[in-house]
N, C-alpha and C. Protein backbone atom coordinates (compact mmCIF):
# COMPACT_ATOMS: atom_id res chain seq x y z
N UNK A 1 -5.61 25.99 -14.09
CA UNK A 1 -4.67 24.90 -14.29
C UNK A 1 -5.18 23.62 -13.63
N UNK A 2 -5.71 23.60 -12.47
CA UNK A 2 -6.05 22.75 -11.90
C UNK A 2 -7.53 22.27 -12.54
N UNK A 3 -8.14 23.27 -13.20
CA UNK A 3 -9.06 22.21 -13.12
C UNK A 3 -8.95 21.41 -14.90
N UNK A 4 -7.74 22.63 -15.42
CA UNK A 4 -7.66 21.22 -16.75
C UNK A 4 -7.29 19.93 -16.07
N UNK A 5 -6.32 20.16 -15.47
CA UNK A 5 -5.74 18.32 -14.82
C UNK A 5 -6.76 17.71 -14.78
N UNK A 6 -7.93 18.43 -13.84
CA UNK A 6 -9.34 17.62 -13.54
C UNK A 6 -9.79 16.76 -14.81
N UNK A 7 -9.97 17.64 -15.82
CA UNK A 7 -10.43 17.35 -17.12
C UNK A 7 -9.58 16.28 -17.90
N UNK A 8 -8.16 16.37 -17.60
CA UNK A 8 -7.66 15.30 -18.63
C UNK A 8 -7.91 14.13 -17.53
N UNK A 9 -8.04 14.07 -16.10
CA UNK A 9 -8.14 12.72 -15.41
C UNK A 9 -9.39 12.42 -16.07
N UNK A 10 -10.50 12.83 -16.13
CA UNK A 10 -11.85 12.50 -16.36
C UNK A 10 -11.36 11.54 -17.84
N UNK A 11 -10.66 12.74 -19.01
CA UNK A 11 -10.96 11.92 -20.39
C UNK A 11 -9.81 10.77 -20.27
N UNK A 12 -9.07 10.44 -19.49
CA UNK A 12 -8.13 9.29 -18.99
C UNK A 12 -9.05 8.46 -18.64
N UNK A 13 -10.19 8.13 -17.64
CA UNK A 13 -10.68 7.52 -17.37
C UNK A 13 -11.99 6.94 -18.64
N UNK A 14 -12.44 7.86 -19.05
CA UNK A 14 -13.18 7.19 -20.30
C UNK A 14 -12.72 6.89 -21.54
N UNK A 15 -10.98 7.18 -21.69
CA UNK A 15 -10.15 6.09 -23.00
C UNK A 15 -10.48 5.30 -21.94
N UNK A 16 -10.13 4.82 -20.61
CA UNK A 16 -10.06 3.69 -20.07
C UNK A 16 -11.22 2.39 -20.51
N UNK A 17 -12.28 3.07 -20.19
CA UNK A 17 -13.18 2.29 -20.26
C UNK A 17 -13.68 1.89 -21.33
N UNK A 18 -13.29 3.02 -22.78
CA UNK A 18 -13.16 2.41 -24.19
C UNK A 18 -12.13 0.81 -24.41
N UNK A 19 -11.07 1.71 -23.44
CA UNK A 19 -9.95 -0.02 -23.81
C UNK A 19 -10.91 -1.39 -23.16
N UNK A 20 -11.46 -0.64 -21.97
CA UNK A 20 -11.98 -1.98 -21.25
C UNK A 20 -12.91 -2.84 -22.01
N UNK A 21 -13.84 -2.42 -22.85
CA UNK A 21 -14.37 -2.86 -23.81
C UNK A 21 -14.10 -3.62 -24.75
N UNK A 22 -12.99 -2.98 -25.56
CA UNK A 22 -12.60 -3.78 -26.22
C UNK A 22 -11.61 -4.86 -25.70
N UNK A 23 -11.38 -4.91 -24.27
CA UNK A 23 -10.74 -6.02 -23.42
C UNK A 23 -11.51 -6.95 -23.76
N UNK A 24 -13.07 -6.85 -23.20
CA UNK A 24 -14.23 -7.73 -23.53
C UNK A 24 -14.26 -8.74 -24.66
N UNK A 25 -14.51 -7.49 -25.83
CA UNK A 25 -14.32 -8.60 -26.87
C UNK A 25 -13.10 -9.21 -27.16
N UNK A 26 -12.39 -9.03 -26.59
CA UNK A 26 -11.19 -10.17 -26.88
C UNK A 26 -11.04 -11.18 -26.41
N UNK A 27 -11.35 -11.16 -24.69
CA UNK A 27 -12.12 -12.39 -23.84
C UNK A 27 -13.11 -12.92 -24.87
N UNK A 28 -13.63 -13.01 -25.67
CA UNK A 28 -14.45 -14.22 -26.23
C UNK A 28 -13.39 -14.32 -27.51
N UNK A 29 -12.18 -13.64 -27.83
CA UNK A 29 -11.54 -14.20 -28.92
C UNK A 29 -10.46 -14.18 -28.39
N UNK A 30 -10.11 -15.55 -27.17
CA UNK A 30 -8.87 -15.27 -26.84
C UNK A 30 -7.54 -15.84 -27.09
N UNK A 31 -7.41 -15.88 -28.72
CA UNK A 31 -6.49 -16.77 -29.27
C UNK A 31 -5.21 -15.70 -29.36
N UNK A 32 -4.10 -16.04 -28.44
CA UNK A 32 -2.81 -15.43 -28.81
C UNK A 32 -2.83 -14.74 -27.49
N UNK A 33 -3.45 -14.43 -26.58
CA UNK A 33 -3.30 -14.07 -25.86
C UNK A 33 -2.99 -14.53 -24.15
N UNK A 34 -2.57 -13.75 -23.30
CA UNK A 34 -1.77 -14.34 -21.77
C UNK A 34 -2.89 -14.88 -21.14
N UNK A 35 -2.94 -15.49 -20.40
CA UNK A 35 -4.47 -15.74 -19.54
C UNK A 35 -3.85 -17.13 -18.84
N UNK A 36 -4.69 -16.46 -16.98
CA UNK A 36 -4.10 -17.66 -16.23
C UNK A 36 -5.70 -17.60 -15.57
N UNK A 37 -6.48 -18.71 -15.52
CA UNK A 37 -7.68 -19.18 -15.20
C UNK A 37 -7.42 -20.07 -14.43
N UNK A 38 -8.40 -20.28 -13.46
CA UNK A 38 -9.15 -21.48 -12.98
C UNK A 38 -10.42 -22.07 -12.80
N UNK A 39 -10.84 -23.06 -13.83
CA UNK A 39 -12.21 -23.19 -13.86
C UNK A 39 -12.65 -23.97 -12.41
N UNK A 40 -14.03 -23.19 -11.90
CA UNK A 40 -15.13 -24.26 -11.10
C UNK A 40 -16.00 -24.67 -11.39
N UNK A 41 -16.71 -24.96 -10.51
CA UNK A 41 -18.14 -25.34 -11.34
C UNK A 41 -18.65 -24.80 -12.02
N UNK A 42 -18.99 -25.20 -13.49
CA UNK A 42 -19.95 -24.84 -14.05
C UNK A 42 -21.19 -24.15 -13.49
N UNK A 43 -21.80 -23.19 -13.72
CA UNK A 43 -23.44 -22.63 -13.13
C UNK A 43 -24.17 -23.05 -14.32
N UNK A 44 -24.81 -23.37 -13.34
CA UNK A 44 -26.44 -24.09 -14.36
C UNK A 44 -27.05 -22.57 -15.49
N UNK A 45 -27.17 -21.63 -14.55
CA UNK A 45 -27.70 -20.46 -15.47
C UNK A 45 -26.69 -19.81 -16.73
N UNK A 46 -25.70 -20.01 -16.55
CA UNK A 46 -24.60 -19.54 -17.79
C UNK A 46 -23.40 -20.75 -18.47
N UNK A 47 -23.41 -20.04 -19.60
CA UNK A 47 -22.68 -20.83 -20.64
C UNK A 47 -21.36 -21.04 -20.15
N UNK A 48 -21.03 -20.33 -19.68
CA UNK A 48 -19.61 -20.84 -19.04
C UNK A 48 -19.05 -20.04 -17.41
N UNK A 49 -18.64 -20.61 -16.95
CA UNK A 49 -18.40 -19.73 -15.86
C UNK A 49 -16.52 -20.03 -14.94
N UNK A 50 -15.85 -18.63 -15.45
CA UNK A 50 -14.25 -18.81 -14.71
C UNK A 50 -14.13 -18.44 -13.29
N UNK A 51 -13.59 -18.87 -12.61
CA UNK A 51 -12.99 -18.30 -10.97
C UNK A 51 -12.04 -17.71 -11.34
N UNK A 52 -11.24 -16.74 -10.80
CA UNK A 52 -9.96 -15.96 -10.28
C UNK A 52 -9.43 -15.97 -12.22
N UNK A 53 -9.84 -15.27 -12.75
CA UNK A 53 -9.55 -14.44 -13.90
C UNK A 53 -8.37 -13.62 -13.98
N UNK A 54 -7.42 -13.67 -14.95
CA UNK A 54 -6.69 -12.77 -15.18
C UNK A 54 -5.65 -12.37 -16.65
N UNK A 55 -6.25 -11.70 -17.27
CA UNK A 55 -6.09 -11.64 -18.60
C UNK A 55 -5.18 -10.25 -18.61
N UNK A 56 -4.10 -10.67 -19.63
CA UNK A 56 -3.20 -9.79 -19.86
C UNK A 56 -3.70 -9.28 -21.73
N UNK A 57 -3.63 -7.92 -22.16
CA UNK A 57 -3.23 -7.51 -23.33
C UNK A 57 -1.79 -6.85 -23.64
N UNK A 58 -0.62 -7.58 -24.07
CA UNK A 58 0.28 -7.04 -24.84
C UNK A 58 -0.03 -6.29 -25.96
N UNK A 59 1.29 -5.57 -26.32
CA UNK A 59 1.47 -4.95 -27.89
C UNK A 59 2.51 -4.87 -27.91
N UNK A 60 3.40 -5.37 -28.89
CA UNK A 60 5.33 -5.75 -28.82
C UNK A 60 5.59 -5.47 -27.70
N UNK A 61 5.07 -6.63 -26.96
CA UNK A 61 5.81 -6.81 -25.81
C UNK A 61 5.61 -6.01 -24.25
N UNK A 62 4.79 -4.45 -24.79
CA UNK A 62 4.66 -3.76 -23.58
C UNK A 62 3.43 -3.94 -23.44
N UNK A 63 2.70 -4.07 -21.74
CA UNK A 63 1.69 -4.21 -21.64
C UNK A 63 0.71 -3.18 -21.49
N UNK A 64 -0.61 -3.48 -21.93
CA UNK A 64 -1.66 -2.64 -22.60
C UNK A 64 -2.72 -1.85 -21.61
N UNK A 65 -3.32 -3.52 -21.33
CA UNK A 65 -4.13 -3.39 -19.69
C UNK A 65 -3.94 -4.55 -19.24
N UNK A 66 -4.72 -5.16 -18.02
CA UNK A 66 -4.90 -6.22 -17.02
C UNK A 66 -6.00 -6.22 -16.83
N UNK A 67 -6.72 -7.10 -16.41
CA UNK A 67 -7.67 -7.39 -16.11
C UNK A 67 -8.05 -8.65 -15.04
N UNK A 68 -8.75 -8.34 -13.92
CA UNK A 68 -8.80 -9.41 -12.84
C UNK A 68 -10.31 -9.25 -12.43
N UNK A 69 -10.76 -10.68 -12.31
CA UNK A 69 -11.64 -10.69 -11.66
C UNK A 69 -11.85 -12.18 -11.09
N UNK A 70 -12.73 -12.08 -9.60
CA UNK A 70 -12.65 -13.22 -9.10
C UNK A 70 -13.61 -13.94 -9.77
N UNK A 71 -14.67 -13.83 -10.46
CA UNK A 71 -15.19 -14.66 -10.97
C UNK A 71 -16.02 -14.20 -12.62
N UNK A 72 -16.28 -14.48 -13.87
CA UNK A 72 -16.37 -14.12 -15.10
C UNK A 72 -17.50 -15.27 -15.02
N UNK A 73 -18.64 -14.79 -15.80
CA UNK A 73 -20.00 -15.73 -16.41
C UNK A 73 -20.06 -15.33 -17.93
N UNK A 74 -20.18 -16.08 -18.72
CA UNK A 74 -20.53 -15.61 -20.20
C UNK A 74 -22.00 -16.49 -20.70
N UNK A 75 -22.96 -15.77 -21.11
CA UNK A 75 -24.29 -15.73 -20.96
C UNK A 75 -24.45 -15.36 -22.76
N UNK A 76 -24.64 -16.71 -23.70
CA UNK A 76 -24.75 -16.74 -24.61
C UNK A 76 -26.33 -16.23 -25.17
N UNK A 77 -26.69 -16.63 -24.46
CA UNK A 77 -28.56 -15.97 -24.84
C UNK A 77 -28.77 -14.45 -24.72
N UNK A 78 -27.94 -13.97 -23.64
CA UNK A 78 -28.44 -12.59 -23.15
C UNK A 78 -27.10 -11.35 -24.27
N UNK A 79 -26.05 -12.44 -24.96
CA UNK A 79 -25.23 -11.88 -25.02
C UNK A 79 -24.50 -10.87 -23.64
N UNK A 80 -24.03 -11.19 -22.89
CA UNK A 80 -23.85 -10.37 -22.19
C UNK A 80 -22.36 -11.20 -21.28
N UNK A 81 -21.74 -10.84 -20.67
CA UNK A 81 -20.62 -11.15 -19.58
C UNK A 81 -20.67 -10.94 -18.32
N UNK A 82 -20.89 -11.13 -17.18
CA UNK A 82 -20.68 -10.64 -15.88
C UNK A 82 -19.49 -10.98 -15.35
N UNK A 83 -19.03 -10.09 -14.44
CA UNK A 83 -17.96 -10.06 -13.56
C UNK A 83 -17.77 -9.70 -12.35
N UNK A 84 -17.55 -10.10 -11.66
CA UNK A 84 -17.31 -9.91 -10.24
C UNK A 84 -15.79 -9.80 -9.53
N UNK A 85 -15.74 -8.66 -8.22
CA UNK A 85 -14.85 -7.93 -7.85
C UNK A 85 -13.57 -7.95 -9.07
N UNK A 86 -13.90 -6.62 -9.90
CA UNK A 86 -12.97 -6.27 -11.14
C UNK A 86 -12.02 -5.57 -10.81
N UNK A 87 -10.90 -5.57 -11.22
CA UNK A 87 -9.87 -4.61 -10.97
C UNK A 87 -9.00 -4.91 -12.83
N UNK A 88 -9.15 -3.60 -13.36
CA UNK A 88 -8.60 -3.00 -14.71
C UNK A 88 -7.32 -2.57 -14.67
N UNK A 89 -6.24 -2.50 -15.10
CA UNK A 89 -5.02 -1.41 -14.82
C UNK A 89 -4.74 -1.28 -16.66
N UNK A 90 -4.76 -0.11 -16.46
CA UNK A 90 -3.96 0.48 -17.85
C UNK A 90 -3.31 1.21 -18.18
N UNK A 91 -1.91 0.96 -18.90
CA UNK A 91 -1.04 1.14 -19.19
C UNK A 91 -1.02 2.12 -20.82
N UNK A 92 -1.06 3.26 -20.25
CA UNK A 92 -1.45 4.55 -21.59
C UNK A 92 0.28 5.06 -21.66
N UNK A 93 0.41 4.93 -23.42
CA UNK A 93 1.52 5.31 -23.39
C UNK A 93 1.87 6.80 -23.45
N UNK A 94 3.30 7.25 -22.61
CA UNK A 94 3.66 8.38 -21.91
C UNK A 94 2.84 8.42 -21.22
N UNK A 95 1.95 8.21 -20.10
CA UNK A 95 1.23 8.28 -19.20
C UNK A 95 1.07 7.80 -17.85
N UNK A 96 0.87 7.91 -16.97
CA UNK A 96 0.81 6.99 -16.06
C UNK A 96 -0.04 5.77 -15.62
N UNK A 97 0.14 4.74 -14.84
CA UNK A 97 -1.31 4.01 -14.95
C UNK A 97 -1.93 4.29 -14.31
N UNK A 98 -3.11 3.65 -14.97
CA UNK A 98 -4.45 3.60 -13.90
C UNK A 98 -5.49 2.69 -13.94
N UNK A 99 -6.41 2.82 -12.77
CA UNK A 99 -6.63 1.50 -12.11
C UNK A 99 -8.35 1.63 -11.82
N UNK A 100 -9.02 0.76 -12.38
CA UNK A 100 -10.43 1.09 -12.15
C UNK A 100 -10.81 -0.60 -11.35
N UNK A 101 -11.66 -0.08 -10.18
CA UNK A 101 -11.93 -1.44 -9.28
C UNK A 101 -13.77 -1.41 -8.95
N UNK A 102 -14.37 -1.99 -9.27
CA UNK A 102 -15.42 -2.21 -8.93
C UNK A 102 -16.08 -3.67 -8.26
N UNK A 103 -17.38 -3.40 -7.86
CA UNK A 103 -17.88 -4.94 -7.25
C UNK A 103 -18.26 -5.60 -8.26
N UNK A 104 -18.69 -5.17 -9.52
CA UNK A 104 -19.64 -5.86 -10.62
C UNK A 104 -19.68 -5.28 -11.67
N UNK A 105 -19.33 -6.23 -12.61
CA UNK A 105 -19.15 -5.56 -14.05
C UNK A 105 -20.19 -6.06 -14.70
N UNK A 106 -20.74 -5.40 -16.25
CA UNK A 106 -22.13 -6.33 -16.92
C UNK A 106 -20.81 -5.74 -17.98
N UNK A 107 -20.85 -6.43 -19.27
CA UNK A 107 -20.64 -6.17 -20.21
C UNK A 107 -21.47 -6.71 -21.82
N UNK A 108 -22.09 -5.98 -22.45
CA UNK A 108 -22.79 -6.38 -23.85
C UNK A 108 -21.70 -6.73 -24.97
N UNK A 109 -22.13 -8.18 -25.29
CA UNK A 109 -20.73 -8.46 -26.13
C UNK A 109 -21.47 -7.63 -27.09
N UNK A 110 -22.59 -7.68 -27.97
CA UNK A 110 -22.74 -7.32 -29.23
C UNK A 110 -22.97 -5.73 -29.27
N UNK A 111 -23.51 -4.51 -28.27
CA UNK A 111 -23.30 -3.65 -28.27
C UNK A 111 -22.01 -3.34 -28.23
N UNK A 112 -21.30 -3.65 -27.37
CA UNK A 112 -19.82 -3.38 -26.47
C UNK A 112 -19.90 -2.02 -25.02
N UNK A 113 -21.58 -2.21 -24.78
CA UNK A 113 -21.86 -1.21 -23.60
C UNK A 113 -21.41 -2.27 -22.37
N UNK A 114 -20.89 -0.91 -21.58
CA UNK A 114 -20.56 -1.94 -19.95
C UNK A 114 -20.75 -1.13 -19.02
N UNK A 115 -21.16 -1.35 -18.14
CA UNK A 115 -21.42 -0.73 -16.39
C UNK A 115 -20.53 -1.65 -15.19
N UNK A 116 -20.11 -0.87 -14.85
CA UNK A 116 -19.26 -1.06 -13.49
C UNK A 116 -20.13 -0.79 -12.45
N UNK A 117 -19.99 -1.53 -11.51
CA UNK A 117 -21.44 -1.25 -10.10
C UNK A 117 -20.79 -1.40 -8.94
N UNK A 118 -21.16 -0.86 -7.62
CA UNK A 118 -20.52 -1.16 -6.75
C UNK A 118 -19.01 -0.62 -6.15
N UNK A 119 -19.36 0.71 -5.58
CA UNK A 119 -18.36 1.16 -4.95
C UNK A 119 -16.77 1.19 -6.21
N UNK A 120 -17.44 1.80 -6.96
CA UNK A 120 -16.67 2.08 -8.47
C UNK A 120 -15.11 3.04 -8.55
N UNK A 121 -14.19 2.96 -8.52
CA UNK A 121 -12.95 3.58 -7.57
C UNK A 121 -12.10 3.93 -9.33
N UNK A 122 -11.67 4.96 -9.84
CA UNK A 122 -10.60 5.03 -10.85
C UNK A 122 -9.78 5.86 -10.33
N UNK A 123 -8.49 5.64 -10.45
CA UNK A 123 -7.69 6.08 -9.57
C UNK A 123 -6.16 6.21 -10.85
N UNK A 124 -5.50 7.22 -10.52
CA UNK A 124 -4.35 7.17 -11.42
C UNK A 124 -2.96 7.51 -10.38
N UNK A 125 -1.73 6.90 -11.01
CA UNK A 125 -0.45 7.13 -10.34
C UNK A 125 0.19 8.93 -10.24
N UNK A 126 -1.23 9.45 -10.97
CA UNK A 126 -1.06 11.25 -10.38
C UNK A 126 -1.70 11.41 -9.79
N UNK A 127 -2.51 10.82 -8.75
CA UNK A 127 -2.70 11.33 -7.20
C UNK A 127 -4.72 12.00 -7.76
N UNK A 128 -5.02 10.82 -8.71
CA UNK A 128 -6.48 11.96 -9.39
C UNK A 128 -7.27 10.85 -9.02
N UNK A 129 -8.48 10.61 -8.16
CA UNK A 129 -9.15 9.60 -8.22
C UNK A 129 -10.83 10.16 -8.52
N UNK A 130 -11.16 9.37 -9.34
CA UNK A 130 -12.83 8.60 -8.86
C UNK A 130 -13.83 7.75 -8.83
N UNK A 131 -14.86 8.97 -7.74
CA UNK A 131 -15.66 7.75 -6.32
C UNK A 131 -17.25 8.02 -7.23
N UNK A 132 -17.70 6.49 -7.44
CA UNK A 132 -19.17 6.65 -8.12
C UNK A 132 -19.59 5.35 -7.64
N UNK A 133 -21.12 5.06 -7.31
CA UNK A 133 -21.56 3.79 -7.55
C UNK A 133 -21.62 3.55 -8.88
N UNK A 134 -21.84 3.80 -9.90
CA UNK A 134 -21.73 2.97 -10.75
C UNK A 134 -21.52 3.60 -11.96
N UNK A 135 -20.53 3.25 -12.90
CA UNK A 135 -20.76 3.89 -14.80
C UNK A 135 -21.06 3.40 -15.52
N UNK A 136 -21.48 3.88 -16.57
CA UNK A 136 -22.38 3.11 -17.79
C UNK A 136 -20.86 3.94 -19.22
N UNK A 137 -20.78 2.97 -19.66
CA UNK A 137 -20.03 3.25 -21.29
C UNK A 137 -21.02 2.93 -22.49
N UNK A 138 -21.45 3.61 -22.72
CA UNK A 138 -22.40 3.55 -24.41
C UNK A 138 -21.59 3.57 -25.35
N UNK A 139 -21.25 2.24 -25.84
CA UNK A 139 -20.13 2.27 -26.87
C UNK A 139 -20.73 3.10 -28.65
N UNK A 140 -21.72 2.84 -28.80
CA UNK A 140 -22.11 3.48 -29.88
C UNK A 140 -21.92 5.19 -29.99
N UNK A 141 -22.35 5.98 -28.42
CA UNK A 141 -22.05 7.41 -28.38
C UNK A 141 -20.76 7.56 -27.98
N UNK A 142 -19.34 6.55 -27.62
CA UNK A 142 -18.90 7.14 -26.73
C UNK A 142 -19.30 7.66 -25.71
N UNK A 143 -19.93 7.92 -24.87
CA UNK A 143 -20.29 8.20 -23.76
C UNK A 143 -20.28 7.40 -22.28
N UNK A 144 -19.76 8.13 -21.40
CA UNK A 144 -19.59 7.53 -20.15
C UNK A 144 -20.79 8.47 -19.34
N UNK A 145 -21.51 7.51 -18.44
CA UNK A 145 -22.47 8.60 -17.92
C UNK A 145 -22.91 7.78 -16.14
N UNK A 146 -23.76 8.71 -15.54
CA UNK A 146 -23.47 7.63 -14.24
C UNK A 146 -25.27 8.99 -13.64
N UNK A 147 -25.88 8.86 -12.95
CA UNK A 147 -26.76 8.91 -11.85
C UNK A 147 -26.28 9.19 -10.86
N UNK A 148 -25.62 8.67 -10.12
CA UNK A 148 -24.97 8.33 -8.91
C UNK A 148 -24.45 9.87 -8.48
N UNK A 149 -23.75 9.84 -7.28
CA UNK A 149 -23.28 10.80 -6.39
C UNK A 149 -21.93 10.69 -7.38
N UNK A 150 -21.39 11.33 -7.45
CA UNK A 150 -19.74 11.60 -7.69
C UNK A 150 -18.80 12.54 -7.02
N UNK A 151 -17.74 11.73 -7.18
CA UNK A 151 -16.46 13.00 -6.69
C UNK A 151 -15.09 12.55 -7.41
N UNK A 152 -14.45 13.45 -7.48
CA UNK A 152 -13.22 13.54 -8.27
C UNK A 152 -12.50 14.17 -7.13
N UNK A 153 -10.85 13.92 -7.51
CA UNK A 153 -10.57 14.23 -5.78
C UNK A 153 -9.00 14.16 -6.31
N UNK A 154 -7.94 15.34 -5.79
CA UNK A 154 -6.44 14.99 -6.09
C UNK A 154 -6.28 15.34 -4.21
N UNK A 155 -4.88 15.57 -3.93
CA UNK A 155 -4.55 16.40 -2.73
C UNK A 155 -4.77 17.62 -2.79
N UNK A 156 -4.88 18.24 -3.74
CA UNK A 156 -5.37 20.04 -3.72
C UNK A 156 -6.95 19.97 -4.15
N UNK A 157 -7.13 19.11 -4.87
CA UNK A 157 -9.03 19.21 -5.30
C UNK A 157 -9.97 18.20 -4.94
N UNK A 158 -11.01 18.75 -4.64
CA UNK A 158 -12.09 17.97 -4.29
C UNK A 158 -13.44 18.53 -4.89
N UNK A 159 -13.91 17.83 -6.13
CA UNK A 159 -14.87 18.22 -6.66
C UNK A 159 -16.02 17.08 -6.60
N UNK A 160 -17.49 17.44 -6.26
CA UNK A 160 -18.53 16.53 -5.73
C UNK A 160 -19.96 16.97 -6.74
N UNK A 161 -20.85 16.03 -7.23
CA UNK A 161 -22.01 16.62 -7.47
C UNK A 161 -22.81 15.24 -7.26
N UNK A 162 -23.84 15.27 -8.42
CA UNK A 162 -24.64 14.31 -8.69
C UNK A 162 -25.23 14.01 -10.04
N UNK A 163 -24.45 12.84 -10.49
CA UNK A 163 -24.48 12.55 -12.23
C UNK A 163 -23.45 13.03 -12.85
N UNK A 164 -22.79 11.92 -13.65
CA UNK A 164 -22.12 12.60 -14.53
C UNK A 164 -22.04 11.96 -15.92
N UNK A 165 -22.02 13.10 -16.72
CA UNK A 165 -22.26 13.10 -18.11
C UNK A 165 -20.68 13.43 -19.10
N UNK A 166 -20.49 12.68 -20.36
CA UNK A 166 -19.16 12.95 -20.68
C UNK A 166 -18.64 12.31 -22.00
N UNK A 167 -18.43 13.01 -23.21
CA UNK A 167 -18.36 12.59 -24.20
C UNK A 167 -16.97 12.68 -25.00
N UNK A 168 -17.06 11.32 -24.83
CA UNK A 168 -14.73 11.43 -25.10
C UNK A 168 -14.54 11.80 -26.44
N UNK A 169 -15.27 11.92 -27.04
CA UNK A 169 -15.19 12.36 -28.84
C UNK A 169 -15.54 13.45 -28.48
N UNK A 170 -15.92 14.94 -27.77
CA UNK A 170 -16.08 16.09 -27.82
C UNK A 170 -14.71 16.61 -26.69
N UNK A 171 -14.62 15.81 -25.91
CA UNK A 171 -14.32 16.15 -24.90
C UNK A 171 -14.75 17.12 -23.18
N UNK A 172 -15.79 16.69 -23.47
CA UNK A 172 -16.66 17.41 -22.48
C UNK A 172 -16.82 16.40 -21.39
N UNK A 173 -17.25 17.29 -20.55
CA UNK A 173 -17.65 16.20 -18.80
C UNK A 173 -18.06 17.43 -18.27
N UNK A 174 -19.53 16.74 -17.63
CA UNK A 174 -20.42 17.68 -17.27
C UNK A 174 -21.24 16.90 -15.80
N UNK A 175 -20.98 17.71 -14.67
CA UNK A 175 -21.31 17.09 -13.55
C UNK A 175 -22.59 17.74 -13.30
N UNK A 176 -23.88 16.90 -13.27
CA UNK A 176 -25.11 17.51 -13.59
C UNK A 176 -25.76 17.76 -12.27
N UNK A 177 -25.50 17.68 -11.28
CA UNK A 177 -26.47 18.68 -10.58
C UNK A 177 -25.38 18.65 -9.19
N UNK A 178 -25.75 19.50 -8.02
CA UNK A 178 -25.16 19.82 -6.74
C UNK A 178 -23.82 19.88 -6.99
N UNK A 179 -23.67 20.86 -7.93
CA UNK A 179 -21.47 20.74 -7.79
C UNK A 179 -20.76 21.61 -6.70
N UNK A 180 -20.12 21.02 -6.16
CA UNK A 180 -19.28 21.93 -5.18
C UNK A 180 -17.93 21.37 -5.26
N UNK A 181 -16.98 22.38 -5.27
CA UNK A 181 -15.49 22.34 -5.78
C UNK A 181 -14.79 22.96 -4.85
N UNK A 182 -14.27 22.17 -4.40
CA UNK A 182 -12.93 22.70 -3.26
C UNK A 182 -11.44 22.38 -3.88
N UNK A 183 -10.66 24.21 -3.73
CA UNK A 183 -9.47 23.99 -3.94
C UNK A 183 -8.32 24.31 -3.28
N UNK A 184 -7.74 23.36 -2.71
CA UNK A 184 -6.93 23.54 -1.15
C UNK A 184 -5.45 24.17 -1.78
N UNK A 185 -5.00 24.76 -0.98
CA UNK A 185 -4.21 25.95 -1.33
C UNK A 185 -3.05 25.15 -0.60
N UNK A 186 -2.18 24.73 -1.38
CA UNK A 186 -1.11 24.06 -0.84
C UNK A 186 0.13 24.74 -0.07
N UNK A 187 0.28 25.53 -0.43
CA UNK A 187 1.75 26.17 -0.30
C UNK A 187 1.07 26.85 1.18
N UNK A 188 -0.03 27.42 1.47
CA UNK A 188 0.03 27.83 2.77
C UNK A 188 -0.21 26.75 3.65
N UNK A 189 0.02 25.34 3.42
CA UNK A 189 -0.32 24.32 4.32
C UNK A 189 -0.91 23.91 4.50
N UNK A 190 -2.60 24.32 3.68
CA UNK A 190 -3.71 23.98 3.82
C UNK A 190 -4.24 22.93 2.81
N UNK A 191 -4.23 21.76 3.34
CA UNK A 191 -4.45 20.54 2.37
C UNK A 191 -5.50 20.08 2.89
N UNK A 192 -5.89 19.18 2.32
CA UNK A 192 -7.58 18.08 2.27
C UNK A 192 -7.37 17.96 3.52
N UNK A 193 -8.24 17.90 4.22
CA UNK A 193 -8.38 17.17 5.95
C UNK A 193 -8.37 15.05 5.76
């Protein structure tokens, strides 16, 4: 039982990062939509550049996701977006939210691939979080995939390896090397330290 939960937090987190994507491309088409900006200086190296970002997606009225970041670059040559200290929240219906925070976002407008970098945190209002330096979304495979150390973590579980692999159209997630899984036995008192 516990470790389906594991499994639906995982495929929660990579619809997430499908929506986040298509957050992206809507930031370059942002007609009709909420948005409270403040521009600074222009940077010499990019086509445009926002401070303190914060873009809302509705759908009749209920909201979709959020999106914050302290600072957004859009880089017409490279096609590409950067972002800095991101914080995502999304709003899945019957679901609870959840919240992905990183130091640095890249996003490919014309692929629609994005990596999150930097102390990478997804976290949901059921107590399921996870800890990666960094994810990669391959919008063409669906696929969310990462290098990095990982852990997935509730109050009863704590699961750790290195790399993770995960395909939201199969539904699979595959933690590719050093897995170790701890499952704390609640009812005798014995919870996470």
């Amino acid at each position: 039982m516990v470790f389906f939960k594991q499994i639906k937090a995982v495929l929660i987190v990579i619809i997430c990062l499908s929506t986040f994507s298509v957050a992206f491309y809507l930031v370059r088409n942002l007609k009709g939509k909420e948005i409270s900006i403040k521009v600074n200086d222009i940077s010499i190296n990019c086509d445009l550049k926002l401070q303190k970002v914060h873009l809302i997606e509705r759908k009749k009225d209920k909201k979709e996701w959020e999106l914050e970041a302290n600072s957004t670059e859009f880089f017409d040559s490279e096609k590409t977006t950067h972002l800095e200290r991101v914080k995502l929240k999304f709003y899945p219906e019957n679901q609870k939210e959840i919240t992905i925070i990183g130091d640095k976002g890249k996003f490919n407008n014309e692929t629609k691939n994005m990596e999150i970098s930097g102390n990478v945190v997804v976290s949901s209002l059921d107590g399921y979080s996870l800890k990666t330096d960094s994810l990669k979304w391959i919008a063409s495979k669906k696929v969310v995939e990462t290098e990095d150390p990982v852990e997935i973590s509730s109050e009863s579980l704590l699961v750790t390896g290195k790399g993770l692999f995960s395909e939201s159209d199969q539904h699979k997630m595959e933690i590719k090397s050093n897995v170790t899984a701890i499952i704390y036995d609640l009812k005798s008192g014995l919870s996470r330290p």
